[in-house]
C-alpha atoms as a PDB file:
ATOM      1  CA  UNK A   1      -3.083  48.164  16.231  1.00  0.00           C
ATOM      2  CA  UNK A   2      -4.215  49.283  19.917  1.00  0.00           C
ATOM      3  CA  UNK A   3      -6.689  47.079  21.070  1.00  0.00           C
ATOM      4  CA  UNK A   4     -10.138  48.104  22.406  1.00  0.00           C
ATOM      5  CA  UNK A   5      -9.918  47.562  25.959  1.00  0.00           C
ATOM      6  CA  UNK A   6     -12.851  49.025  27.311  1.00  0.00           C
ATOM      7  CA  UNK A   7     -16.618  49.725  26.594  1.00  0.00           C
ATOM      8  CA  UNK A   8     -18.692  52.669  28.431  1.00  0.00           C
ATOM      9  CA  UNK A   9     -21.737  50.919  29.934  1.00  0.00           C
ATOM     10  CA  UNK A  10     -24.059  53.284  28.380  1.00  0.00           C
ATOM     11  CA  UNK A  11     -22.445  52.454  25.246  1.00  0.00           C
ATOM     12  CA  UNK A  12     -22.413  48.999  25.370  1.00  0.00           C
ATOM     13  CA  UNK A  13     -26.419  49.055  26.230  1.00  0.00           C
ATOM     14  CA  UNK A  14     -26.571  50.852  22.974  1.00  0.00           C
ATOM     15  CA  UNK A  15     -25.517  48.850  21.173  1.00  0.00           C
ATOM     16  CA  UNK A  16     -27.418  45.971  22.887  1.00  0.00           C
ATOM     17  CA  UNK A  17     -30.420  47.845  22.297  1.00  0.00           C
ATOM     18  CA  UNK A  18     -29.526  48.728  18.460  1.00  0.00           C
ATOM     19  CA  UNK A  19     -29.065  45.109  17.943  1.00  0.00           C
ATOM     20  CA  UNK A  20     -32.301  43.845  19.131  1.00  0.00           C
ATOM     21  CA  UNK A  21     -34.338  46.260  17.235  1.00  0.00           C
ATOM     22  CA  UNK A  22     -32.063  45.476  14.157  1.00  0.00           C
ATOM     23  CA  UNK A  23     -33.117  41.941  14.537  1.00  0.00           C
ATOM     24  CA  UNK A  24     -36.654  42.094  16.313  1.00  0.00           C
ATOM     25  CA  UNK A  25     -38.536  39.140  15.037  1.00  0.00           C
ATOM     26  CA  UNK A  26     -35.589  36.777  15.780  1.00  0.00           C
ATOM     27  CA  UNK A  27     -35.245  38.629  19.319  1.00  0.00           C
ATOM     28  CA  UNK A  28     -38.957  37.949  19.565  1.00  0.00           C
ATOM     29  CA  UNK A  29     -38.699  34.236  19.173  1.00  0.00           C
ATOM     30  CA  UNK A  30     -36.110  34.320  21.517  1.00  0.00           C
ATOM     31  CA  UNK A  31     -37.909  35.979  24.119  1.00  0.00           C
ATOM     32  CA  UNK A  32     -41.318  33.963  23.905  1.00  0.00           C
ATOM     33  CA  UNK A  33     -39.819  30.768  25.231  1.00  0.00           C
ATOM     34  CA  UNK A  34     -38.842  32.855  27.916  1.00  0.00           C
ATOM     35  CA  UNK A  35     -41.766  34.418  28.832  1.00  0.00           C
ATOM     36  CA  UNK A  36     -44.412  31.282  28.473  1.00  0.00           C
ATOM     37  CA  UNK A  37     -41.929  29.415  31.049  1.00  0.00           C
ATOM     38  CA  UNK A  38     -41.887  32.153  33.419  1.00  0.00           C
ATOM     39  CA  UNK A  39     -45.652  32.712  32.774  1.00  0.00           C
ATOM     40  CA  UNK A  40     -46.440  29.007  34.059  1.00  0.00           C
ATOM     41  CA  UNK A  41     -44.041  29.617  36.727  1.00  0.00           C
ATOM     42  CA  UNK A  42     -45.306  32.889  38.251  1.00  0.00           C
ATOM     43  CA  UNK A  43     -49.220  30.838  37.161  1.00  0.00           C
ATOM     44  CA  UNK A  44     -48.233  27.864  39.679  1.00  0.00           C
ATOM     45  CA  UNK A  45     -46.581  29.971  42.471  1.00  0.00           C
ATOM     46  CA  UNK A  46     -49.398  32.598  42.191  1.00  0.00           C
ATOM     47  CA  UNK A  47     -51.927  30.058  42.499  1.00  0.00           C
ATOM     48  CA  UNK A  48     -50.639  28.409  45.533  1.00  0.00           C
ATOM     49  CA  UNK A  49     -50.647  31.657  47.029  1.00  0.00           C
ATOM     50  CA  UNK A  50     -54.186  33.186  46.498  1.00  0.00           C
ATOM     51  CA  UNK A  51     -55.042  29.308  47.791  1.00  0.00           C
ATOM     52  CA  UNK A  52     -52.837  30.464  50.792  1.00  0.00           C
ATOM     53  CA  UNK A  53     -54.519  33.965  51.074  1.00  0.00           C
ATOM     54  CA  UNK A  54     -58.082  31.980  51.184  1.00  0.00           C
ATOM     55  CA  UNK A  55     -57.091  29.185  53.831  1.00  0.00           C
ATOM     56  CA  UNK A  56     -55.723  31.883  56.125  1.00  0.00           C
ATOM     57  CA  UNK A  57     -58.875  34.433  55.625  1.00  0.00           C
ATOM     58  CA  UNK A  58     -61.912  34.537  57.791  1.00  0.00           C
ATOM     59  CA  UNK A  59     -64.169  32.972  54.834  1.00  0.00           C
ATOM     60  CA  UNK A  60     -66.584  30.626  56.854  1.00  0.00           C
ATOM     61  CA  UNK A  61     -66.387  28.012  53.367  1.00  0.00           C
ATOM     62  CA  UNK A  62     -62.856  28.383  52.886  1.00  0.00           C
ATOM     63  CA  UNK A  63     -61.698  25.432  53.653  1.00  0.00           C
ATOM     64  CA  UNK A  64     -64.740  23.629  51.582  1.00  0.00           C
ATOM     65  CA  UNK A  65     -63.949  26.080  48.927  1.00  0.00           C
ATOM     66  CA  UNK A  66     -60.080  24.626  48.762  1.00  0.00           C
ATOM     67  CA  UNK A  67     -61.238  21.138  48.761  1.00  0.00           C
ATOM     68  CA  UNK A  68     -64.104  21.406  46.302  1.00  0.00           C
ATOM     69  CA  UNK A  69     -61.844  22.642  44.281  1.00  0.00           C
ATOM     70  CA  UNK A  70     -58.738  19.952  44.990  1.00  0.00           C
ATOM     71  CA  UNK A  71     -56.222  21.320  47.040  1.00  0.00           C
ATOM     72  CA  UNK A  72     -55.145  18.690  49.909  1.00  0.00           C
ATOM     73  CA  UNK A  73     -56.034  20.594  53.046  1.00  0.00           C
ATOM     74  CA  UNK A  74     -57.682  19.930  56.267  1.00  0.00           C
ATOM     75  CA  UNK A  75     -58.506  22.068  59.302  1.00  0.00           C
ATOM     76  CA  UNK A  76     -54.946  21.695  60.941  1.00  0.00           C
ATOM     77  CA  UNK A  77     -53.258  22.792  57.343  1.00  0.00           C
ATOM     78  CA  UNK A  78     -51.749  25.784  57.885  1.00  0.00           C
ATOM     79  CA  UNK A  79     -49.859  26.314  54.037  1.00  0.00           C
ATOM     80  CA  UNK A  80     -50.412  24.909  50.413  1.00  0.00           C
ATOM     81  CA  UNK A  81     -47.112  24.430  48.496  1.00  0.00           C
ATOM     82  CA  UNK A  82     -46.392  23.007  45.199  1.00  0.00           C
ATOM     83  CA  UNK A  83     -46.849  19.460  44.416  1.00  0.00           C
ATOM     84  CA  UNK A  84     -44.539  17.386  43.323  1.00  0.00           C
ATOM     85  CA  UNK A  85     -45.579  17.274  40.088  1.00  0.00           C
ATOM     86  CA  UNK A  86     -46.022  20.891  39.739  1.00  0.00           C
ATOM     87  CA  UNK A  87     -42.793  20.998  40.415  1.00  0.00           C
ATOM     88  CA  UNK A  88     -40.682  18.828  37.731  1.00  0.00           C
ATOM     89  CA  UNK A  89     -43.286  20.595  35.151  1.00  0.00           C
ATOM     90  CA  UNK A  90     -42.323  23.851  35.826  1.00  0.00           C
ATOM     91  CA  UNK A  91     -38.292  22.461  36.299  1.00  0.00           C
ATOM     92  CA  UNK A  92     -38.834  20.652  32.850  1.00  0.00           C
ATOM     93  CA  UNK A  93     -40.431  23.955  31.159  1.00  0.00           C
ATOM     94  CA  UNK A  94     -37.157  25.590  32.332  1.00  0.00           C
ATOM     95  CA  UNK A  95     -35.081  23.688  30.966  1.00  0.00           C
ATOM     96  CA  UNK A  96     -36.549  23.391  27.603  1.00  0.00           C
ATOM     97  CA  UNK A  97     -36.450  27.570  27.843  1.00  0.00           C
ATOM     98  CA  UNK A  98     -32.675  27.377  28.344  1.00  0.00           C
ATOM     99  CA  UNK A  99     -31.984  24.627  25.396  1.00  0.00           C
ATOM    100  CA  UNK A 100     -34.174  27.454  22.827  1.00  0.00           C
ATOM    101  CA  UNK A 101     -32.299  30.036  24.354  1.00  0.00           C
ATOM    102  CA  UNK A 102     -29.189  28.532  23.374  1.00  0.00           C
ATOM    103  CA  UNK A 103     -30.554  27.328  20.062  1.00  0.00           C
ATOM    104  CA  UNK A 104     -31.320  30.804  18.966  1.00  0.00           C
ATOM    105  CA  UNK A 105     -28.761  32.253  20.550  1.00  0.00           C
ATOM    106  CA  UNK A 106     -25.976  30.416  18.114  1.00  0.00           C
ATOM    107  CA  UNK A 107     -28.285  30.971  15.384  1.00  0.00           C
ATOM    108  CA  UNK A 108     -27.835  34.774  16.137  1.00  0.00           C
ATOM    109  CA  UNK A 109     -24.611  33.640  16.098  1.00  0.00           C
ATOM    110  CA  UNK A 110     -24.121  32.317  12.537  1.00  0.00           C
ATOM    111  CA  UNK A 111     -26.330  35.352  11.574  1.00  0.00           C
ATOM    112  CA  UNK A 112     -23.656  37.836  12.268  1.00  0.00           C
ATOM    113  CA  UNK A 113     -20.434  36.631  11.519  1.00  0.00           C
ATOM    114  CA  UNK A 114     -19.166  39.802   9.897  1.00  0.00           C
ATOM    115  CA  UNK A 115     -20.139  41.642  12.595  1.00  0.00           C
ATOM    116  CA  UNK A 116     -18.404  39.917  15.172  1.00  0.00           C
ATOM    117  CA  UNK A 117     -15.201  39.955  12.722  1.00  0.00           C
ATOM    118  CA  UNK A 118     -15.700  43.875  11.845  1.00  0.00           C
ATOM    119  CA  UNK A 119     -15.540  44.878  15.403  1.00  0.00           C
ATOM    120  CA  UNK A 120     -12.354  42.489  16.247  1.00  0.00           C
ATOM    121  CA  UNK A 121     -10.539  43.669  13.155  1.00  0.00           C
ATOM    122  CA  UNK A 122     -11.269  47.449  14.545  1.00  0.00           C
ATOM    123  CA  UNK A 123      -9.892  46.471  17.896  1.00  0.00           C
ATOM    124  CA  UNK A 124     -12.737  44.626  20.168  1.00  0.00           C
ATOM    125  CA  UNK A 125     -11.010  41.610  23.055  1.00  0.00           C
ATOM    126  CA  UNK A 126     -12.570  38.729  23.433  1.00  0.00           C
ATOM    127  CA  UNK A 127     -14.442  39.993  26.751  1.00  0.00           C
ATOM    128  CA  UNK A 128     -15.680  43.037  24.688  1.00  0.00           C
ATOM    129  CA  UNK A 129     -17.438  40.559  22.154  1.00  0.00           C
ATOM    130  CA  UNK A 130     -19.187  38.806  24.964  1.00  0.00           C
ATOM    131  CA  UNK A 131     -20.052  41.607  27.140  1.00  0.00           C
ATOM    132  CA  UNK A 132     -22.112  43.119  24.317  1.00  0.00           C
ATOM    133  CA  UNK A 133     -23.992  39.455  23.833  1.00  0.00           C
ATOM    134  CA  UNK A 134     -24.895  39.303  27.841  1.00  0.00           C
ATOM    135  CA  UNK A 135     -26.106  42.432  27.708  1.00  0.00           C
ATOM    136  CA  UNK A 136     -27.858  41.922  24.929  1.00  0.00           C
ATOM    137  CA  UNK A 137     -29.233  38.457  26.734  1.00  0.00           C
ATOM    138  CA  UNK A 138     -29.923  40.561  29.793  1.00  0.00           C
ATOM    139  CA  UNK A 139     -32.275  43.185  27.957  1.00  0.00           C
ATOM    140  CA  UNK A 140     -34.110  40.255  26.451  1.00  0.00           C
ATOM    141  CA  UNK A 141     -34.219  38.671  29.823  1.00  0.00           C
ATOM    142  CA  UNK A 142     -35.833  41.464  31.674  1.00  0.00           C
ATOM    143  CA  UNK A 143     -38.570  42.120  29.004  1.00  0.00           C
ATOM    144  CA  UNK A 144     -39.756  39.207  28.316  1.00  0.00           C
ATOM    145  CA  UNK A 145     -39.398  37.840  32.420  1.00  0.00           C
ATOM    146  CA  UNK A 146     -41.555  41.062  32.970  1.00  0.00           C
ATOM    147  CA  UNK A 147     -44.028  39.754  30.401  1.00  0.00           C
ATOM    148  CA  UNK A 148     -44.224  36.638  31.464  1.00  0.00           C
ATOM    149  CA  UNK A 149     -44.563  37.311  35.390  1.00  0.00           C
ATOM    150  CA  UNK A 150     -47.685  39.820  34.578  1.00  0.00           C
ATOM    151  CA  UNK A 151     -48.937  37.260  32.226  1.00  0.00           C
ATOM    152  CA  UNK A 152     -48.785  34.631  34.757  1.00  0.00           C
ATOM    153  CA  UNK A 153     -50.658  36.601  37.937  1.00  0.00           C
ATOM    154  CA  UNK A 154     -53.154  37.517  35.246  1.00  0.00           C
ATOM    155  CA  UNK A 155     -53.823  33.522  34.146  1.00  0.00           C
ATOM    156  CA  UNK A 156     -53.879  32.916  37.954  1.00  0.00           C
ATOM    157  CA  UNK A 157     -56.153  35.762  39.148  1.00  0.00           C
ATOM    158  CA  UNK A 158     -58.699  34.518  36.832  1.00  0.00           C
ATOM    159  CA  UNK A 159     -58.452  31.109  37.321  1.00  0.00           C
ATOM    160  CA  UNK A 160     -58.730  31.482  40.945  1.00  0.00           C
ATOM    161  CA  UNK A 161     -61.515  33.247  40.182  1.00  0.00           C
ATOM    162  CA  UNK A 162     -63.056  30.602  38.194  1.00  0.00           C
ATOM    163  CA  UNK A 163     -61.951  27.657  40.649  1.00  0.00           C
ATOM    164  CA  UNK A 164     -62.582  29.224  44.070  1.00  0.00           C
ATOM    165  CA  UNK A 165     -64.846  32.128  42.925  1.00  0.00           C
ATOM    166  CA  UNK A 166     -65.003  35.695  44.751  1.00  0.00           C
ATOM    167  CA  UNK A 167     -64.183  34.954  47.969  1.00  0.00           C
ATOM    168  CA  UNK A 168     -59.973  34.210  46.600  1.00  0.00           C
ATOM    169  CA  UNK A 169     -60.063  38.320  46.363  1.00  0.00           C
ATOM    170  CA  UNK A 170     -61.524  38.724  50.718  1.00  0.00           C
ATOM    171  CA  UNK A 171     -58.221  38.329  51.337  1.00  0.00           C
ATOM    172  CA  UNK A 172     -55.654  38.928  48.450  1.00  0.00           C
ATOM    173  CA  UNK A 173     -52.049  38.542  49.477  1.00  0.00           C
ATOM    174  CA  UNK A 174     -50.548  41.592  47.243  1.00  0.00           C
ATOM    175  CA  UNK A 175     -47.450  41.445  48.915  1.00  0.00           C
ATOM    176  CA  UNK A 176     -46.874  37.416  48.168  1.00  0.00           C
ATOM    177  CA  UNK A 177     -47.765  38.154  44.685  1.00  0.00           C
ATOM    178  CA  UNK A 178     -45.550  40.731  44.255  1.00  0.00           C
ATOM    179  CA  UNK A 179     -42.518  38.872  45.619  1.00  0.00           C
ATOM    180  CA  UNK A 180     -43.813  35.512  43.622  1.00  0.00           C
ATOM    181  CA  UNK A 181     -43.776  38.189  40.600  1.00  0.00           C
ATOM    182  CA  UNK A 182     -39.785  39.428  41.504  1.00  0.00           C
ATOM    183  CA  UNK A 183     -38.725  36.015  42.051  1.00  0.00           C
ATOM    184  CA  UNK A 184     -39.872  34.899  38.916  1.00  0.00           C
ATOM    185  CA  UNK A 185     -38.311  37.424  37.186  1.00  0.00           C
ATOM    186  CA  UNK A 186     -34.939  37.629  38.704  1.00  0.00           C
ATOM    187  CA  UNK A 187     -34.837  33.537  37.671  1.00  0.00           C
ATOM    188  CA  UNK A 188     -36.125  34.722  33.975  1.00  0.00           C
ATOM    189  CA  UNK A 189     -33.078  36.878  33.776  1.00  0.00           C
ATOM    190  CA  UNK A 190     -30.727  34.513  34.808  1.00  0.00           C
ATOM    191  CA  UNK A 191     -31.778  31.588  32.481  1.00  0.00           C
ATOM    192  CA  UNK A 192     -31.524  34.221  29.501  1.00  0.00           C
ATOM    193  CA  UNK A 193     -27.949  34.906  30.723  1.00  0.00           C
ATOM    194  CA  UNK A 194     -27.030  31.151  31.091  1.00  0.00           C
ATOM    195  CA  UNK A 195     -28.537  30.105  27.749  1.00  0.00           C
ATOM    196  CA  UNK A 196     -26.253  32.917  26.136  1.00  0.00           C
ATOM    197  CA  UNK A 197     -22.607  31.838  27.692  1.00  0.00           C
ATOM    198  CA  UNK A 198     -21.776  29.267  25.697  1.00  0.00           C
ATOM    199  CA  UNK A 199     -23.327  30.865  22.139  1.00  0.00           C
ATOM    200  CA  UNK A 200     -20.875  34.203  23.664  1.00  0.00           C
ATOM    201  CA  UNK A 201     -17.853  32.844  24.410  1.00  0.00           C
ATOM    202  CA  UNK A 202     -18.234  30.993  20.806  1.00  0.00           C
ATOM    203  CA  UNK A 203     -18.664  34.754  19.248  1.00  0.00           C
ATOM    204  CA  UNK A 204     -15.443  35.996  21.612  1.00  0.00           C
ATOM    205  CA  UNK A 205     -13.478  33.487  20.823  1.00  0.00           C
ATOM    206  CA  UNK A 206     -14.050  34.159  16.415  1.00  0.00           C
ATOM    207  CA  UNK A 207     -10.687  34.584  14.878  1.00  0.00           C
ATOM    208  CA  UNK A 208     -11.981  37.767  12.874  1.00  0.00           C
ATOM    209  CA  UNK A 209      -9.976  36.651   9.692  1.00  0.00           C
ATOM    210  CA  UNK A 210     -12.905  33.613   9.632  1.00  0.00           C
ATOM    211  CA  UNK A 211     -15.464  35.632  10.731  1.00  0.00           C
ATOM    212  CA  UNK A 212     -14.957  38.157   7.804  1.00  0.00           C
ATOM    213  CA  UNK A 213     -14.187  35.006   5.371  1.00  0.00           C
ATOM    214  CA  UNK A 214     -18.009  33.396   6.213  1.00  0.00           C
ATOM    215  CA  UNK A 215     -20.709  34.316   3.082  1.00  0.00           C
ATOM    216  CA  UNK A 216     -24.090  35.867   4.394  1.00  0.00           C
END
């Protein structure tokens, strides 16, 4: 039998696509861990940087503003990064995003067996198989990244609102935001696609014989 060689890109997203509405609520849970750990991401790195916007404005109380509310600066401070312990939160909520990832990801595994074996018996390679689940991985990735990075400016708008009051919007650094907003998103994407290689190359690697053999 000639093997399937190649997918069409278009296709391929297709069927991506057709596979995530197919399955929605499990493609749901997949994608919340994703966006609540890029949500407190884009929170921490947005908040830093209205602080910024503030310290670097012409606001006669800003820098009593930015100590009253308990950022570390003094008049020769010229930027407000993360602390440390900002900083192994957010690299802890990562991590625990990529281990559900994973999880769910081999669920969706298990869950479609018979698919995986249909498509080999008709012809799909290995790198076929796993194409379609990276995609698939990506998709999720981008929506729920997207999610989380507006949901994450939103928290932080409003709680800079609430901790350092109207004058964090004198000078509001759109441009930072925007970028913090990218960058989070870009590193959204690419945990979805590491959390799906291993639960992929699993599915590739199927003989479809034992895929077709497994009981739904």
């Amino acid at each position: 039998m000639e093997r399937l060689t190649a997918l069409p890109l278009a296709k391929s997203v297709e069927i991506a696509f057709k596979s995530i509405r197919a399955r929605f609520l499990r493609s749901l849970v997949t994608t919340m861990s994703l966006v609540l750990a890029v949500a407190f991401l884009c929170y921490v790195q947005a908040g830093n940087e209205l602080a910024n916007g503030l310290l670097h404005s012409d606001h006669p109380r800003a820098l009593r503003i930015l100590l009253h509310a308990g950022y570390d600066v003094n008049a020769d401070s010229t930027y407000i990064g993360e602390s440390a312990k900002q900083q192994w939160i957010v690299i802890l909520s990562l991590l625990v995003c990529v281990v559900g990832i994973v999880n769910a990801q081999l669920m969706a595994v298990s869950e479609r067996f018979r698919e995986i074996g249909t498509m080999k018996c008709l012809g799909a390679l290995d790198s076929v198989v796993m194409r379609l689940f990276l995609i698939e991985a990506g998709l999720q990735g981008l929506a729920g990244s997207a999610a989380g990075a507006v949901l994450g400016i939103v928290v932080a708008l409003l709680g800079a609102l609430i901790t350092l009051g109207p004058p964090v919007f004198s000078s509001l650094p759109i441009g930072a935001l925007m970028l913090t907003a990218l960058k989070a998103i870009g590193i959204g994407c690419l945990l979805s696609l590491i959390g799906v290689i291993y639960p992929a190359i699993t599915a590739a690697r199927m003989e479809p014989v034992e895929a077709m053999r497994v009981e739904q």
